[in-house]
C-alpha atoms as a PDB file:
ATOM      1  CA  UNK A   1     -19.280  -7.219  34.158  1.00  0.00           C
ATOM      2  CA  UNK A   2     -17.898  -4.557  31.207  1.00  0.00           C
ATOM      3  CA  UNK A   3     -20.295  -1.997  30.137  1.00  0.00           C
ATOM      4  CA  UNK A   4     -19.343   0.277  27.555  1.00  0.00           C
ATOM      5  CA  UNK A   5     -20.667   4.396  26.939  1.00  0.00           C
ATOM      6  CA  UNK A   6     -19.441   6.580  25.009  1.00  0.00           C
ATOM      7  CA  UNK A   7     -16.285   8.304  26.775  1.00  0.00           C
ATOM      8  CA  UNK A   8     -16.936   5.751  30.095  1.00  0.00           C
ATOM      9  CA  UNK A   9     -15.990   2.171  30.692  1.00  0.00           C
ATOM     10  CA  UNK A  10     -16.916   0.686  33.703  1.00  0.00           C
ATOM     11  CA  UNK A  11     -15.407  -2.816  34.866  1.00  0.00           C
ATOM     12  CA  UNK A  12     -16.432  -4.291  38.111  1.00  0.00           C
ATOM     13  CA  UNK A  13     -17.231  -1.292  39.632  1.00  0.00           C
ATOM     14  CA  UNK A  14     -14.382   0.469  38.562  1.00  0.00           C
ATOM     15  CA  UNK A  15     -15.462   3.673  36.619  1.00  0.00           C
ATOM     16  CA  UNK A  16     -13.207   5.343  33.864  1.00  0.00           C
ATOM     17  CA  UNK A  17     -13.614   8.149  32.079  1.00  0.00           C
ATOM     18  CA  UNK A  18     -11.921   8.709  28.745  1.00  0.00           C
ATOM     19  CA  UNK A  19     -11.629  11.301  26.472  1.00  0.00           C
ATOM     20  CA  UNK A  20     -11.660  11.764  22.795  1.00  0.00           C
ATOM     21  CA  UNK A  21      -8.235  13.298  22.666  1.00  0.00           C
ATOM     22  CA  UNK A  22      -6.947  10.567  24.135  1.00  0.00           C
ATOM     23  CA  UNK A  23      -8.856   7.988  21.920  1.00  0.00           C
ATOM     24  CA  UNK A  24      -7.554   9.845  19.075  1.00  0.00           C
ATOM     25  CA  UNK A  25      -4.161  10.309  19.663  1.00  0.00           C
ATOM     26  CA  UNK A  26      -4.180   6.334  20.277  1.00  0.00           C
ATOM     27  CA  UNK A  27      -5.294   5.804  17.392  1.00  0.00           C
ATOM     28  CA  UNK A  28      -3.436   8.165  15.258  1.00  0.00           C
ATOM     29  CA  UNK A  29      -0.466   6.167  16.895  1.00  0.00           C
ATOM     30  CA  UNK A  30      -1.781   3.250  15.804  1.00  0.00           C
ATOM     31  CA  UNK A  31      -1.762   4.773  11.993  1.00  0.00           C
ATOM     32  CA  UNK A  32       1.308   6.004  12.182  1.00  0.00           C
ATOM     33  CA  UNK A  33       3.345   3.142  13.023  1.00  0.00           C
ATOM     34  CA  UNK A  34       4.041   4.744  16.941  1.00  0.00           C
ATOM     35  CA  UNK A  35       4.669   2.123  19.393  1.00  0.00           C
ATOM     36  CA  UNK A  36       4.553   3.353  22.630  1.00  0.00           C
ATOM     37  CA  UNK A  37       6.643   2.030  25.672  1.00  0.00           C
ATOM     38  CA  UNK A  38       4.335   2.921  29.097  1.00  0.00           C
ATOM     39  CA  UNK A  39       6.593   1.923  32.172  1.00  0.00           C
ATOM     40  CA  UNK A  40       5.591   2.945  36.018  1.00  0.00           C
ATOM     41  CA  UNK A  41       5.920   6.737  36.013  1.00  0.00           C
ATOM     42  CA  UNK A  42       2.619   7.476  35.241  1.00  0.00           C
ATOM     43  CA  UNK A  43       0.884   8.913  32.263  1.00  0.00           C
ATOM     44  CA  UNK A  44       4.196  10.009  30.120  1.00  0.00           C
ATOM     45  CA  UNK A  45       5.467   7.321  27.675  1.00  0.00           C
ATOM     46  CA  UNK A  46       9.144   6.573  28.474  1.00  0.00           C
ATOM     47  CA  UNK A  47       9.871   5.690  24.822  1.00  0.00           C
ATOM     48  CA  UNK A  48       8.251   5.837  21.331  1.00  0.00           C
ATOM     49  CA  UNK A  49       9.391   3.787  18.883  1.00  0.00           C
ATOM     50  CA  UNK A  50       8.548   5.019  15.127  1.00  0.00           C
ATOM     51  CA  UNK A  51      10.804   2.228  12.850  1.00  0.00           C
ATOM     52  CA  UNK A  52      10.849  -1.038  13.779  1.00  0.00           C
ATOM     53  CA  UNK A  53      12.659  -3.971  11.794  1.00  0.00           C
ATOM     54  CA  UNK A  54      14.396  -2.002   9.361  1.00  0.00           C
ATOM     55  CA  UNK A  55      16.636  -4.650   8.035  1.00  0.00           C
ATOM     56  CA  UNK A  56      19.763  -4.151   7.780  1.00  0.00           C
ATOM     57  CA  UNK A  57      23.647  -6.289   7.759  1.00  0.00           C
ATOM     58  CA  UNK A  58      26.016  -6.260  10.665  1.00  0.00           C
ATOM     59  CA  UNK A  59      28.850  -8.704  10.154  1.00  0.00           C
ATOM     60  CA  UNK A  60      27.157 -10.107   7.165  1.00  0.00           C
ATOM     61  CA  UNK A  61      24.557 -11.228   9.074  1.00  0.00           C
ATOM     62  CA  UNK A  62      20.757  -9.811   8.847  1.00  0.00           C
ATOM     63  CA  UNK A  63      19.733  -7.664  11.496  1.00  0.00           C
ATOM     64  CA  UNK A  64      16.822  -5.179  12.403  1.00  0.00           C
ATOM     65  CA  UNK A  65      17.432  -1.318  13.389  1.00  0.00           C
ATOM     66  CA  UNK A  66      15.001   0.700  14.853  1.00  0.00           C
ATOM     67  CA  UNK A  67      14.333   4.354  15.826  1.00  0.00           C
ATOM     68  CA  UNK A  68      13.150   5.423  19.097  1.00  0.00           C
ATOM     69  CA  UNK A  69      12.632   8.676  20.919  1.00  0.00           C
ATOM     70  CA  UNK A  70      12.542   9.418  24.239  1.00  0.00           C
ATOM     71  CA  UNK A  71      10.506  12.656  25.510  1.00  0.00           C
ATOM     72  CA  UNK A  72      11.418  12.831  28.672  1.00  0.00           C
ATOM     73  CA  UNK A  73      15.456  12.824  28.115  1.00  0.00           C
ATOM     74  CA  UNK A  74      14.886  14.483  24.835  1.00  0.00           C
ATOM     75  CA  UNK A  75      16.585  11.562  23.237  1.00  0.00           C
ATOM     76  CA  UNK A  76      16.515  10.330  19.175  1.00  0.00           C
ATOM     77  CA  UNK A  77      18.246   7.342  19.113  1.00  0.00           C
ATOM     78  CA  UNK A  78      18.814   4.439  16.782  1.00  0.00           C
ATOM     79  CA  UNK A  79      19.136   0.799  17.921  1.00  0.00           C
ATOM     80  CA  UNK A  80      20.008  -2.524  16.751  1.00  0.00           C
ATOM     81  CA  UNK A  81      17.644  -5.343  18.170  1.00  0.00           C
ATOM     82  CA  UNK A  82      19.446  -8.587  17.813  1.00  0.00           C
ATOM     83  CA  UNK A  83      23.065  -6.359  19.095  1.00  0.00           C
ATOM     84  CA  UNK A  84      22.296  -4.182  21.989  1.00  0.00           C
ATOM     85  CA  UNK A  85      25.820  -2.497  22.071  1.00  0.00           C
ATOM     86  CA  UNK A  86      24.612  -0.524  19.071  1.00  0.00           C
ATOM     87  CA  UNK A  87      23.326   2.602  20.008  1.00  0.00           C
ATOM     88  CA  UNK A  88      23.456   5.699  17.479  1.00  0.00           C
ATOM     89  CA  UNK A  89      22.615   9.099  19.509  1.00  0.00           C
ATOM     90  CA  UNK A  90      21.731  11.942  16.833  1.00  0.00           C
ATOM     91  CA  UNK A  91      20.976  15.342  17.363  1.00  0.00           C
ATOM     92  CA  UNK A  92      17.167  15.919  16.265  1.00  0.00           C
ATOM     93  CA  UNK A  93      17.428  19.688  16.902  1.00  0.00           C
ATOM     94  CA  UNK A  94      19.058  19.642  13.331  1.00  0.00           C
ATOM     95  CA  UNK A  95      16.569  16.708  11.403  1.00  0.00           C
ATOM     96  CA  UNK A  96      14.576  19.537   9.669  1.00  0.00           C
ATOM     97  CA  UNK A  97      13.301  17.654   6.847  1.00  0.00           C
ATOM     98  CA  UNK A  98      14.293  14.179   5.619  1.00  0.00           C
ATOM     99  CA  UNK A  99      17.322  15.058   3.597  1.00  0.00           C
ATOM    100  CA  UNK A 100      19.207  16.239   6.741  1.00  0.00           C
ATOM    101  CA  UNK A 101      17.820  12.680   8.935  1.00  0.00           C
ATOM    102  CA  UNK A 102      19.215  11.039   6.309  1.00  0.00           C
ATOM    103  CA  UNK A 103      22.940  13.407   6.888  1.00  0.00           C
ATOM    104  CA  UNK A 104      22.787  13.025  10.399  1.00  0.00           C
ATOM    105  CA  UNK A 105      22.864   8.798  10.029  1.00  0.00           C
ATOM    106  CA  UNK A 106      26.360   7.344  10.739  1.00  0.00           C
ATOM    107  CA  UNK A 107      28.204   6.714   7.793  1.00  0.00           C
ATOM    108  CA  UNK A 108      28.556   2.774   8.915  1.00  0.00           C
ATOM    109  CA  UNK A 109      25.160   2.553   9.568  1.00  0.00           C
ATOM    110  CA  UNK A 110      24.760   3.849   5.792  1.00  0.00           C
ATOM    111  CA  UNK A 111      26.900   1.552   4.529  1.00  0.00           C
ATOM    112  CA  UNK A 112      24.616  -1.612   5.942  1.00  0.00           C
ATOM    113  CA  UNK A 113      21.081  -0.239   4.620  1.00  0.00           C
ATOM    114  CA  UNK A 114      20.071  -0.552   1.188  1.00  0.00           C
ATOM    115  CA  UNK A 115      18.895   2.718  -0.723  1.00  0.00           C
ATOM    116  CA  UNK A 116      14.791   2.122   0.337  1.00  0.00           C
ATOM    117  CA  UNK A 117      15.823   1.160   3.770  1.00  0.00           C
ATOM    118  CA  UNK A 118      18.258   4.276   4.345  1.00  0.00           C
ATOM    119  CA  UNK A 119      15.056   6.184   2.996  1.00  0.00           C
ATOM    120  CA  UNK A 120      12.605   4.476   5.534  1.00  0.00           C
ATOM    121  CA  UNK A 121      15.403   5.442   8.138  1.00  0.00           C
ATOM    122  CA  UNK A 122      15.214   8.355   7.219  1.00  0.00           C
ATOM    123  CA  UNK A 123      11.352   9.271   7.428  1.00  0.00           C
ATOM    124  CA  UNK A 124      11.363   7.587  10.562  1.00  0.00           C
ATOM    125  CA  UNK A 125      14.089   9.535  12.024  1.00  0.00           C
ATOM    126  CA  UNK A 126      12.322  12.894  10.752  1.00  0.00           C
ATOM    127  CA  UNK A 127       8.942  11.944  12.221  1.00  0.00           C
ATOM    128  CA  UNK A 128      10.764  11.404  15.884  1.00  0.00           C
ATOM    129  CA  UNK A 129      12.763  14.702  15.896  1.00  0.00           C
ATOM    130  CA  UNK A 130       9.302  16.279  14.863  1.00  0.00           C
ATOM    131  CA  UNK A 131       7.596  14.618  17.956  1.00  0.00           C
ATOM    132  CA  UNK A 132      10.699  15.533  20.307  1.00  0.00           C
ATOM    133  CA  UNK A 133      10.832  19.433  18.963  1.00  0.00           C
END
């Protein structure tokens, strides 16, 4: 049995009470792009990713980078799915705007995006030091 209030769900007996804030902030997630990765350590998201299949060559191959951010090791990192041995760290103390994400890429990495991907990069990279900061 599912009955549904406003702010309360209640499913077999089990009552839970949710707030707006956190509705919102779902869905504003949802908006945005923001996927968020919930393991077993309670309410805090172990990793947000805010880019995901940004295409890309490696080897003259297609691949897909993405950027992620972790809040709880104050992490900004950029990943390649299909190649897990790439792993860009950057420093998103210094992404101020998305001119400087876009300096604080890896030259390689620059090298393998076209001009519109480097600039979706680069949004994406700006939006997860501003969500880290």
């Amino acid at each position: 049995m599912l009955i549904v209030l406003p702010g309360v769900i209640a499913v077999n007996g089990t009552l839970a009470v949710t707030g707006t804030a956190v509705m919102t902030k779902g869905i504003n997630d949802l908006v945005n792009g923001v996927t968020t990765t919930q393991f077993n350590n309670g309410d805090r998201p172990e990793s947000r990713t805010f880019a995901k299949g940004i295409e890309g060559k490696l080897n003259g191959k297609k691949v897909h980078y993405r950027v992620d951010a972790e809040p709880q090791g104050h992490k900004l990192q950029i990943q390649c799915n299909e190649v897990k041995k790439i792993d860009y760290r950057l420093d998103y103390k210094s992404v101020n705007s998305i001119k400087t994400a876009i300096n604080e890429i890896p030259n390689d990495l620059k090298k393998r995006l076209t001009q519109g991907k480097l600039q979706e990069m680069a949004k994406a990279i700006y939006r997860a030091a501003k969500s880290l900061k």
